[in-house]
Protein backbone atom coordinates (compact mmCIF):
# COMPACT_ATOMS: atom_id res chain seq x y z
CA UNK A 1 95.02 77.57 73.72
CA UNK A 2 97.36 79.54 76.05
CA UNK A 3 95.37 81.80 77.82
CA UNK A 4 97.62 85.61 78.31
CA UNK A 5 97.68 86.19 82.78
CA UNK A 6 95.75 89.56 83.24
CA UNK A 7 97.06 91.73 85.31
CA UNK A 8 95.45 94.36 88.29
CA UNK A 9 97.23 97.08 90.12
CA UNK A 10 95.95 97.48 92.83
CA UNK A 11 95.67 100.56 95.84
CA UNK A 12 96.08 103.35 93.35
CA UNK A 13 95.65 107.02 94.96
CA UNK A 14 96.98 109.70 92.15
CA UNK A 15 96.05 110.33 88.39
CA UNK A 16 99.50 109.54 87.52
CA UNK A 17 99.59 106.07 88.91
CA UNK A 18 96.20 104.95 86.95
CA UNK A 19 97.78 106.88 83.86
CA UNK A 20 101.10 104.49 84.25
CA UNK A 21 98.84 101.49 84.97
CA UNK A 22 96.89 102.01 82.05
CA UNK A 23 99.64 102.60 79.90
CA UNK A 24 101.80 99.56 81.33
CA UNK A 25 98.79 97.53 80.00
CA UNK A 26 97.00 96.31 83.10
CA UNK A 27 93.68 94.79 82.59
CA UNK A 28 92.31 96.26 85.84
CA UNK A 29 92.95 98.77 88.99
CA UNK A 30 92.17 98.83 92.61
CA UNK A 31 90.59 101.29 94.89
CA UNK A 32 91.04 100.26 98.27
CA UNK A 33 88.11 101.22 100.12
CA UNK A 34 88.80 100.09 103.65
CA UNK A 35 89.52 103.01 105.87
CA UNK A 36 92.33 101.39 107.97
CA UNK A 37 94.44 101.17 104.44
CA UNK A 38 97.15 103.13 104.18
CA UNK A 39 96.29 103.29 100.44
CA UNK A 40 92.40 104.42 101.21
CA UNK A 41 90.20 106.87 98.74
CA UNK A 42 86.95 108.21 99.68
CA UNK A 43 83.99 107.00 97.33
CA UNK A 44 84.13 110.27 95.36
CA UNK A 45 87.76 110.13 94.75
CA UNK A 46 87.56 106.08 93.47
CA UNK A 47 84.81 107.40 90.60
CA UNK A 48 87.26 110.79 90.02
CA UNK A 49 90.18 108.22 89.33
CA UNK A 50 88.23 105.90 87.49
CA UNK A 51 86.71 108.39 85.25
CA UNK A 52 90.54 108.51 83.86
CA UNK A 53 90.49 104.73 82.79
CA UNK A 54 89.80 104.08 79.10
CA UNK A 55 87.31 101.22 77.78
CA UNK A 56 87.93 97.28 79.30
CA UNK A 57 90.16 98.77 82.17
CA UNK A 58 88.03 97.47 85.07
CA UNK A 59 87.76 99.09 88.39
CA UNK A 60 87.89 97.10 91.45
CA UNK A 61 86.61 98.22 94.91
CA UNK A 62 87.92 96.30 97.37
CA UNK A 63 85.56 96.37 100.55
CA UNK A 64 86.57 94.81 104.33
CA UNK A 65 83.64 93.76 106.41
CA UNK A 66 81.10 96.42 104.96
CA UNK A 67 77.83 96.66 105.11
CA UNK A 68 76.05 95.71 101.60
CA UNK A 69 74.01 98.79 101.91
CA UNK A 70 77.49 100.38 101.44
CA UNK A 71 78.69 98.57 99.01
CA UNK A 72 75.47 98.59 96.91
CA UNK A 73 75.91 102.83 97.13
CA UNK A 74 79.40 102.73 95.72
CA UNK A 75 78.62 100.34 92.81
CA UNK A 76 75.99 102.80 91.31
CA UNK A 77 78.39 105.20 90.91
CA UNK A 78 80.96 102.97 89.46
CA UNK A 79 78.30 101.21 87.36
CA UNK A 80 81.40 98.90 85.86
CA UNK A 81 83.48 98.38 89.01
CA UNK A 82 83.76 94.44 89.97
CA UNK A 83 83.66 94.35 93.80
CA UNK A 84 86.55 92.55 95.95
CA UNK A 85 85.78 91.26 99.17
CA UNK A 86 88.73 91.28 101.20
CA UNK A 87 87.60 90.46 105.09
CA UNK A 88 85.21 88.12 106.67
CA UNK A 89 82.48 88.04 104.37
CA UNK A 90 80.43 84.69 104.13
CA UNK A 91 79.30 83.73 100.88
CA UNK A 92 75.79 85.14 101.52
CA UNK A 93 77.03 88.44 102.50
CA UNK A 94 78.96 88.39 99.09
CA UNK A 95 75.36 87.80 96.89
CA UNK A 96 73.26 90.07 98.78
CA UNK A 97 75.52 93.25 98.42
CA UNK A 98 76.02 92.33 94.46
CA UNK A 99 72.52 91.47 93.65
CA UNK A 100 72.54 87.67 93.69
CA UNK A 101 76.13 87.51 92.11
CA UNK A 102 75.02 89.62 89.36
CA UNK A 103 77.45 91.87 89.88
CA UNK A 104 80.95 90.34 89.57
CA UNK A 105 82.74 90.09 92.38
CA UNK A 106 86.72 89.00 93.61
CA UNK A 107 86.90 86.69 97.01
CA UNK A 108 90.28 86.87 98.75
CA UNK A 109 90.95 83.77 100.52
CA UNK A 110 93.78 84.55 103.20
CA UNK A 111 96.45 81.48 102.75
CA UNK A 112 98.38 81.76 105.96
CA UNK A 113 102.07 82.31 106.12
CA UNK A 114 102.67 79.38 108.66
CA UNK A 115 102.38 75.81 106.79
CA UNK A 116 101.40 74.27 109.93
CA UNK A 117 98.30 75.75 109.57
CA UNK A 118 95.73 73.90 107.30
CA UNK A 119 93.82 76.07 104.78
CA UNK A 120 91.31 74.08 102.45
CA UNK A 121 91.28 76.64 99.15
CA UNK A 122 89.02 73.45 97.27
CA UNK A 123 86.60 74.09 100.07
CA UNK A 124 86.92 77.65 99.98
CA UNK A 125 86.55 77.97 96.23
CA UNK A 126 83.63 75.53 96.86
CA UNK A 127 81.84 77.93 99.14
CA UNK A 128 82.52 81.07 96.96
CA UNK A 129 81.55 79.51 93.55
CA UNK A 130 79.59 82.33 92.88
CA UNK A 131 82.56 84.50 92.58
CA UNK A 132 84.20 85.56 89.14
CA UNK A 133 86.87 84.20 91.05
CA UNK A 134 88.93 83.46 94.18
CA UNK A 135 92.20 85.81 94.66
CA UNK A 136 94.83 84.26 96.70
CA UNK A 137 96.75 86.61 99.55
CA UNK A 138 98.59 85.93 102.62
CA UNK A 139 96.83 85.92 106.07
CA UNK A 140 98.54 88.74 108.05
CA UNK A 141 97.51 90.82 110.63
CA UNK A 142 94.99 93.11 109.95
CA UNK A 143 93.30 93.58 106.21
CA UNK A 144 93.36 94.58 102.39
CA UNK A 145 96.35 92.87 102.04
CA UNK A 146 99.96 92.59 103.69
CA UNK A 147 102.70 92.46 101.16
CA UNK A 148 103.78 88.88 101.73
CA UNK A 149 103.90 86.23 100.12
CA UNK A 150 102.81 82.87 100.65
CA UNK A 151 104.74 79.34 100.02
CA UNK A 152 102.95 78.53 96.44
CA UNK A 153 103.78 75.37 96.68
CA UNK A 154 101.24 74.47 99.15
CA UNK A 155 98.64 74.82 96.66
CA UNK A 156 96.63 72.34 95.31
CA UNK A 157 97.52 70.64 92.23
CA UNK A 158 93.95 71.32 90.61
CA UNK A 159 91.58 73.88 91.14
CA UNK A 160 89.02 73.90 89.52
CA UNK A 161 88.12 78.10 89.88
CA UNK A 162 89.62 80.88 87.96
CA UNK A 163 92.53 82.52 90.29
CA UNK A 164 94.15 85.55 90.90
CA UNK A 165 97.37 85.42 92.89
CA UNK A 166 98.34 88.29 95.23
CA UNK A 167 100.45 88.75 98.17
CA UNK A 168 104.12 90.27 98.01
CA UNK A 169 104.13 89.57 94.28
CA UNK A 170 107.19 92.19 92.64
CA UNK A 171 108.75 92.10 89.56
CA UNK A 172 111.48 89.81 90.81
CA UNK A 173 109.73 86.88 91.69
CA UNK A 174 106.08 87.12 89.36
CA UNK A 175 107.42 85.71 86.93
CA UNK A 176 108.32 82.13 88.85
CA UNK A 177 104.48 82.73 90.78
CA UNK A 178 102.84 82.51 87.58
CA UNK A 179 104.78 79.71 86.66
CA UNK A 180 104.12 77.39 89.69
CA UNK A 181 100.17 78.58 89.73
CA UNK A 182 98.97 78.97 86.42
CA UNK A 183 99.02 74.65 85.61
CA UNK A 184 96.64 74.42 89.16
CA UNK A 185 93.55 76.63 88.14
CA UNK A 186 91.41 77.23 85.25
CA UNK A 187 92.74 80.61 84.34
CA UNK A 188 95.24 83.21 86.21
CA UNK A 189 95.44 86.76 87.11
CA UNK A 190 98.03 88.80 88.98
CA UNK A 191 97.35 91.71 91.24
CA UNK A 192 99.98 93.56 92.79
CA UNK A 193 100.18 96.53 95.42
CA UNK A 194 103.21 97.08 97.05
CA UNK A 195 105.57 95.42 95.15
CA UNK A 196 105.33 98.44 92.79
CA UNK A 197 105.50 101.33 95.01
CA UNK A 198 107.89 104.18 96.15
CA UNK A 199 105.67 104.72 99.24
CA UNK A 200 102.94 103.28 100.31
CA UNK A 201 99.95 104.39 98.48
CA UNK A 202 102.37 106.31 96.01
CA UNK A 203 103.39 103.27 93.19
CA UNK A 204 106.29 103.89 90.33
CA UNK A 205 105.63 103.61 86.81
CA UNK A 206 109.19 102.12 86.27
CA UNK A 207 108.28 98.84 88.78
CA UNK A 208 104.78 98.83 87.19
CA UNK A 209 106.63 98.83 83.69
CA UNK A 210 108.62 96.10 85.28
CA UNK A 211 106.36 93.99 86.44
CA UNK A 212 103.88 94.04 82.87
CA UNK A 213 106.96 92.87 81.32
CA UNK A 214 108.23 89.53 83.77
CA UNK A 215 104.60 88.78 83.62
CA UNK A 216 104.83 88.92 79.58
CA UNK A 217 108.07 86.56 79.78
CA UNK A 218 105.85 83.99 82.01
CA UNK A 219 103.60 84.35 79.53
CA UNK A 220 105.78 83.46 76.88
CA UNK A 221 107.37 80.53 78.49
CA UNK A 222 104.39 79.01 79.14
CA UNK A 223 103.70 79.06 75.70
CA UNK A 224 106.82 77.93 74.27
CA UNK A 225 106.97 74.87 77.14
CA UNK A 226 103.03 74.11 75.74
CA UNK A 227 104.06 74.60 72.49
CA UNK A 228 100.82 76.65 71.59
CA UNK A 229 100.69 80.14 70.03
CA UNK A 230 100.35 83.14 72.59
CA UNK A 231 97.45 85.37 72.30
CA UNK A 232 97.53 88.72 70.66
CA UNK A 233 97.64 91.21 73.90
């Protein structure tokens, strides 16, 4: 059975943009949480925005490099939020600031833009297993993600981990991502930032609109090319 790609938007900041998220159809939305983001919220404004989002419309915190005392603070007052860890964090760090993995939790591995450089995601994924699963971004300078994206390609053929691919996704070219990723993994998400934004922090329900509906057509092509019925959304 064809499983439908869910789909986060991630580094939301305003009512507005959750309201447009929610009503594009994502599955989830991002509060980024890492004060060096251009797209930060405080703690208190993450739980006011998420207060907006109706039932199965996760919240995701994404954390760099914090301390699990921190992260432990902000998950009681998003008791539903899945935590993404999007810095250095080894996979004991990861259980011990979500109870033993009890709490789900994202791992961004950080693919990097030169090919020359060797990146073992089986390894990675291996490490991490604990994690609902492993979302792929670009290794650029800095953290919580870069708007680029990486060479797909370079992927392995089988991985054997649920993925969510990231990284200088748009509407223009999601469609093909899903495409080349989704026969490699178990199951596949998209989350996108930038690529539907006016400004940085500030996104645009039109691009979000935009971006639902290539990842819909990927949807159906896989389908049609499996020649299995799509899910009911």
């Amino acid at each position: 059975m064809h499983q439908r790609t869910r789909i986060k938007i991630c580094g939301l900041t305003r009512e507005q943009d959750v309201d447009a998220a929610v009503e594009a159809g994502a599955d989830a939305v991002g509060f980024v949480m890492y004060g060096a983001s251009p797209r930060f919220v405080s703690l208190q404004r993450a739980a006011q925005l998420a207060r907006r989002l109706p039932a199965f419309v996760t919240p995701v915190l994404l954390f760099v490099n914090a301390d699990a005392t921190e992260i432990v603070a902000a998950c009681d007052q998003l008791a539903g939020a899945t935590v993404q860890f999007h810095g250095d964090e080894t996979p004991a760090q990861c259980l011990a600031a979500t109870a033993g993995g009890a709490r789900p939790f994202l791992r961004a591995a950080r693919i990097p833009l030169d090919e020359a450089t060797p990146f073992d995601l089986l390894k990675f994924a291996s490490d991490y297993s604990a994690a609902q699963a492993i979302l792929l971004d670009a290794h650029v300078d800095g953290y919580g993600g870069g708007g680029k994206a990486f060479n797909w390609s370079r992927l392995p053929p089988s991985v054997s981990s649920h993925l969510v691919l990231s990284g200088g996704l748009t509407p223009a070219n999601v469609t093909d991502g899903i495409l080349q990723v989704r026969p490699r993994c178990k199951s596949l998400a998209v989350d996108v930032s930038s690529g539907v934004e006016s400004s940085k922090g500030i996104k645009d329900a039109g691009k979000i609109n935009l971006f639902v509906a290539a990842v819909r057509a990927a949807d159906r092509q896989l389908a049609e090319t499996n020649h299995v019925p799509l899910p009911a959304t």
